[in-house]
Protein backbone atom coordinates (compact mmCIF):
# COMPACT_ATOMS: atom_id res chain seq x y z
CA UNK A 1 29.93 -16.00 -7.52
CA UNK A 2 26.71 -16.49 -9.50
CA UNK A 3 24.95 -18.21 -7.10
CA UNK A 4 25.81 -16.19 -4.39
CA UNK A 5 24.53 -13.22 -6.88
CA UNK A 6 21.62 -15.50 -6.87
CA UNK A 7 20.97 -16.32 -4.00
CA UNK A 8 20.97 -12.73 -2.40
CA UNK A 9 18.81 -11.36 -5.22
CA UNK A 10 16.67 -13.60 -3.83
CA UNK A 11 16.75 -12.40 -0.22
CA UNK A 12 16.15 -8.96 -1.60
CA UNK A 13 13.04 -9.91 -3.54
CA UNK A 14 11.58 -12.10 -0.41
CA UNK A 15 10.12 -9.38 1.34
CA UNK A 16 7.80 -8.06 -1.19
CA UNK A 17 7.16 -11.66 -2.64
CA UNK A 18 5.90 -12.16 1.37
CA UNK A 19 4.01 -8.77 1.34
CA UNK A 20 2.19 -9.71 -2.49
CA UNK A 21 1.56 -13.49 -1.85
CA UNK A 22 -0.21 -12.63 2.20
CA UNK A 23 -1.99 -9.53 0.08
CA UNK A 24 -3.33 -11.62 -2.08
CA UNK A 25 -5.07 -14.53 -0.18
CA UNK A 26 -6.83 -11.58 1.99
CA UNK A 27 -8.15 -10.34 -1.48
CA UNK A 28 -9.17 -13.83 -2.74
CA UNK A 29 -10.75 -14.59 0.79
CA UNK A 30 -12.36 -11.21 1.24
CA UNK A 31 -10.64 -11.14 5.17
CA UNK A 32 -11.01 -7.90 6.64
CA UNK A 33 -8.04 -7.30 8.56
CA UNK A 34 -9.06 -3.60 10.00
CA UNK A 35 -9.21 -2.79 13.12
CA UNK A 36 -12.77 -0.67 13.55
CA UNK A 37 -11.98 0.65 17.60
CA UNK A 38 -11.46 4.30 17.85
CA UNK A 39 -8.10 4.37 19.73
CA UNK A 40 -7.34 8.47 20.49
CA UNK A 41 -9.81 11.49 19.87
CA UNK A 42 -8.11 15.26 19.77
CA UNK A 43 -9.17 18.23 19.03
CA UNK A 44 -7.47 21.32 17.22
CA UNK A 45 -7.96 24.90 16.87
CA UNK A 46 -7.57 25.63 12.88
CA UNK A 47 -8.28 28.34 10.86
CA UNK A 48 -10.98 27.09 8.17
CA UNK A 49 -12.29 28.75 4.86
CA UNK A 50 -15.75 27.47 4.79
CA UNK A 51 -15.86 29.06 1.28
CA UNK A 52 -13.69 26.27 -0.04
CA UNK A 53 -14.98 23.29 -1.62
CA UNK A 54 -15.23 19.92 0.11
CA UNK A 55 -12.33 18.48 -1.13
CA UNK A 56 -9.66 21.68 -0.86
CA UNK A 57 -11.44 22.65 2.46
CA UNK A 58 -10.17 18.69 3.49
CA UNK A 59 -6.79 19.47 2.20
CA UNK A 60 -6.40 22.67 3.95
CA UNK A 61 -7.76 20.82 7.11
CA UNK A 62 -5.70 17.93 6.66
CA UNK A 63 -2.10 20.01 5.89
CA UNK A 64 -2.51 21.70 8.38
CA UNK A 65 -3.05 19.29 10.86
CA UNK A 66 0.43 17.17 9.60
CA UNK A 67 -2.17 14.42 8.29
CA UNK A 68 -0.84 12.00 5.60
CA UNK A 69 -3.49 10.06 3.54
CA UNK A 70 -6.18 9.94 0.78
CA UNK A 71 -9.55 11.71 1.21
CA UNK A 72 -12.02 9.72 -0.12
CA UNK A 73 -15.02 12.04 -1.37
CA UNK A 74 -17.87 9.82 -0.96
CA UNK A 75 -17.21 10.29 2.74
CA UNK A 76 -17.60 14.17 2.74
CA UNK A 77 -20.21 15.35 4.41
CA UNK A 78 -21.16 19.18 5.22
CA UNK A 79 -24.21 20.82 6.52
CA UNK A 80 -24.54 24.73 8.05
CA UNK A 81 -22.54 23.75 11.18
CA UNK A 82 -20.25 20.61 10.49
CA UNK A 83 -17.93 19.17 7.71
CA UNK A 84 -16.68 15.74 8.38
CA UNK A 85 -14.95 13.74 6.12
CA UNK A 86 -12.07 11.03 6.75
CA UNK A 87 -8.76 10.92 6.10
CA UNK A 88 -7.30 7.11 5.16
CA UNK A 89 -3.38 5.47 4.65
CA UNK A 90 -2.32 1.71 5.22
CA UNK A 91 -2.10 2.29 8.48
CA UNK A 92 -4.61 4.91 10.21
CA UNK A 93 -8.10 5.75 9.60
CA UNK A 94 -8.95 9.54 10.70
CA UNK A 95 -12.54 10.76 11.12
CA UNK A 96 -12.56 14.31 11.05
CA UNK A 97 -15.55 16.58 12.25
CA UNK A 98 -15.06 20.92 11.99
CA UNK A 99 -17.02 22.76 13.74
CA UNK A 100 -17.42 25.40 10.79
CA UNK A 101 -18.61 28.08 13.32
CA UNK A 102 -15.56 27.64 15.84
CA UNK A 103 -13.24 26.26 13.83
CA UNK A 104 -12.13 23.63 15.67
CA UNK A 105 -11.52 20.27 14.20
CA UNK A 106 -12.18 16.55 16.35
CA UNK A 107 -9.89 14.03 14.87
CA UNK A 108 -10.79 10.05 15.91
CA UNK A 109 -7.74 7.84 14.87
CA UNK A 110 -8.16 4.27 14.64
CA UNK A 111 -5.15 2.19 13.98
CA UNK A 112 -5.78 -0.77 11.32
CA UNK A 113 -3.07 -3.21 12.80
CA UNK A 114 -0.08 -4.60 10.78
CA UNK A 115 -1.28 -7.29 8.86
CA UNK A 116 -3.58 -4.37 7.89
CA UNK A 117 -0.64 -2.43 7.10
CA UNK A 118 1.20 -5.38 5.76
CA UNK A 119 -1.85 -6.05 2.88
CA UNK A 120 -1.41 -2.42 2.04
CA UNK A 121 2.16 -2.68 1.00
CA UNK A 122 0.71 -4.45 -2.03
CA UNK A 123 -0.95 -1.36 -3.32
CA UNK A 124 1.14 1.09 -1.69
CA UNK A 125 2.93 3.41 -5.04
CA UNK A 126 4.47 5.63 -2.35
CA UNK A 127 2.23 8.80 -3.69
CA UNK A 128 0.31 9.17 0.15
CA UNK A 129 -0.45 12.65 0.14
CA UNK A 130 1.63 14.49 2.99
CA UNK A 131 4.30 11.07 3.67
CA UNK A 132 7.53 10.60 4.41
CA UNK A 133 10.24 9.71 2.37
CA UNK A 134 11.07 6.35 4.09
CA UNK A 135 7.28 5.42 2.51
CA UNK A 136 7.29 7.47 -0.60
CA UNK A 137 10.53 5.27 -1.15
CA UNK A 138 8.46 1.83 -1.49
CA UNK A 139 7.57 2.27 -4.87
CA UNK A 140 11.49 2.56 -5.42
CA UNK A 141 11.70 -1.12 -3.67
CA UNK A 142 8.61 -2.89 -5.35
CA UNK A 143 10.43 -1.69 -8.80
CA UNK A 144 13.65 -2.78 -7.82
CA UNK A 145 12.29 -6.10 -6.18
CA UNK A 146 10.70 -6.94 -9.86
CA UNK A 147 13.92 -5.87 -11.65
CA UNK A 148 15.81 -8.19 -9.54
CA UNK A 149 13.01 -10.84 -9.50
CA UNK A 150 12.86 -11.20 -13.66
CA UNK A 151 16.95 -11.12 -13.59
CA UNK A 152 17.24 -13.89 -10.59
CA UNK A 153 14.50 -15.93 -13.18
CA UNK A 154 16.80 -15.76 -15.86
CA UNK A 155 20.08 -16.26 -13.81
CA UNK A 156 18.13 -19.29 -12.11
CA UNK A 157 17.52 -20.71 -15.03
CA UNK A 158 20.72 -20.14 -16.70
CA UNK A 159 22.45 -21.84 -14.06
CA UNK A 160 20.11 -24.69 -14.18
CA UNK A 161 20.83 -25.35 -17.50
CA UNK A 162 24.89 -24.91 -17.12
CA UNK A 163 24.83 -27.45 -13.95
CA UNK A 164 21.99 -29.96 -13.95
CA UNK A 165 20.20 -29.61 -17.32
CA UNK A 166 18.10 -33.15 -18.06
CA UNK A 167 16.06 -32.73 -21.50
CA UNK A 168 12.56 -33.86 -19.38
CA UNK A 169 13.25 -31.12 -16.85
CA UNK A 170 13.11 -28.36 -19.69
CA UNK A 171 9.65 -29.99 -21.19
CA UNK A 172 7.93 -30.04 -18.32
CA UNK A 173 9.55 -26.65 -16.39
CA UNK A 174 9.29 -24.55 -19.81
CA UNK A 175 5.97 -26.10 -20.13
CA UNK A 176 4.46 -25.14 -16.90
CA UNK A 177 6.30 -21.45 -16.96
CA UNK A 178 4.08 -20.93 -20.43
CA UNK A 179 1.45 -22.29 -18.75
CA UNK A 180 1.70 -20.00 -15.85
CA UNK A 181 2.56 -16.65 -17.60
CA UNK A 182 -0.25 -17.15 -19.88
CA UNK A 183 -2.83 -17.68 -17.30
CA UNK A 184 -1.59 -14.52 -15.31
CA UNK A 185 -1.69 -12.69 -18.76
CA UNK A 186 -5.24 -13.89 -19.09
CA UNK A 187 -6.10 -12.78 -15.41
């Protein structure tokens, strides 16, 4: 029964262990993954409030269009005619341009590709303005995933020692798990 317990635990955690270990050998390697073609440009009618600031003038812009995603502010740009900014998630990257005097909006959406996608999950909280539940939920898994990862370790181990416990093994196992967690701690 324990192993079993073990053993599926471990399924569950697989998934995000996949997700953190291919997330971070793109940061270590500095591999950009995203995909920079512009695949579909739209335009909208909106009603704009060109006495809002920059950011809540985005928001407005970006609610109403059924946009999910983070606007980054150091991409705002306004002048007497146009605002563009961009709109950003793991998996899209909008560039928005209003017209201020018509108040129509240009979207260009550019896909980022799944392994793009797939290197987000390892950031991903689930707090994307304007997202849906099925991704808000993520931050529900990744917590879950480490619950069940730290009580798999212990359970492993556990087991270990009930079945196949040799008095080396322990030295050098314990040693290198003290060895490990304090170099993460340090990192």
């Amino acid at each position: 029964m324990l192993i079993k317990l073990h053993i599926y635990s471990g399924l569950f955690v697989s998934f995000y262990l996949l997700a953190f270990g291919f997330s971070s050998i793109v940061l270590n390697h500095d591999i950009d993954l995203e995909h920079k073609d512009v695949a579909n440009t739209w335009a909208k009618d909106i009603t704009a409030n060109p006495e809002l600031t920059d950011l809540q003038l985005a928001e407005d812009i970006r609610d109403q269009l059924g946009l999910m995603g983070w606007l980054p502010r150091w991409e705002f740009s306004r002048d007497s005619i146009f605002f563009n900014f961009t709109i950003v998630h793991p998996g899209r990257k909008y560039h928005l341009r209003l017209d201020l005097k018509q108040n129509q909006v240009t979207v260009q959406e550019s896909p980022k590709g799944f392994l793009a996608v797939f290197h987000g999950l390892h950031f991903l909280n689930g707090n994307i303005p304007n997202a849906p539940l099925l991704i808000k939920s993520w931050a529900i898994y990744q917590w879950l995933a480490l619950a069940v990862m730290m009580i798999s370790l212990v359970l492993g181990l556990w087991l270990w020692i009930k079945y196949s416990y040799k008095a080396w093994q322990g030295f050098v196992f314990g040693g290198l798990m003290i060895i490990t967690l304090t170099i993460m701690l340090l990192i």
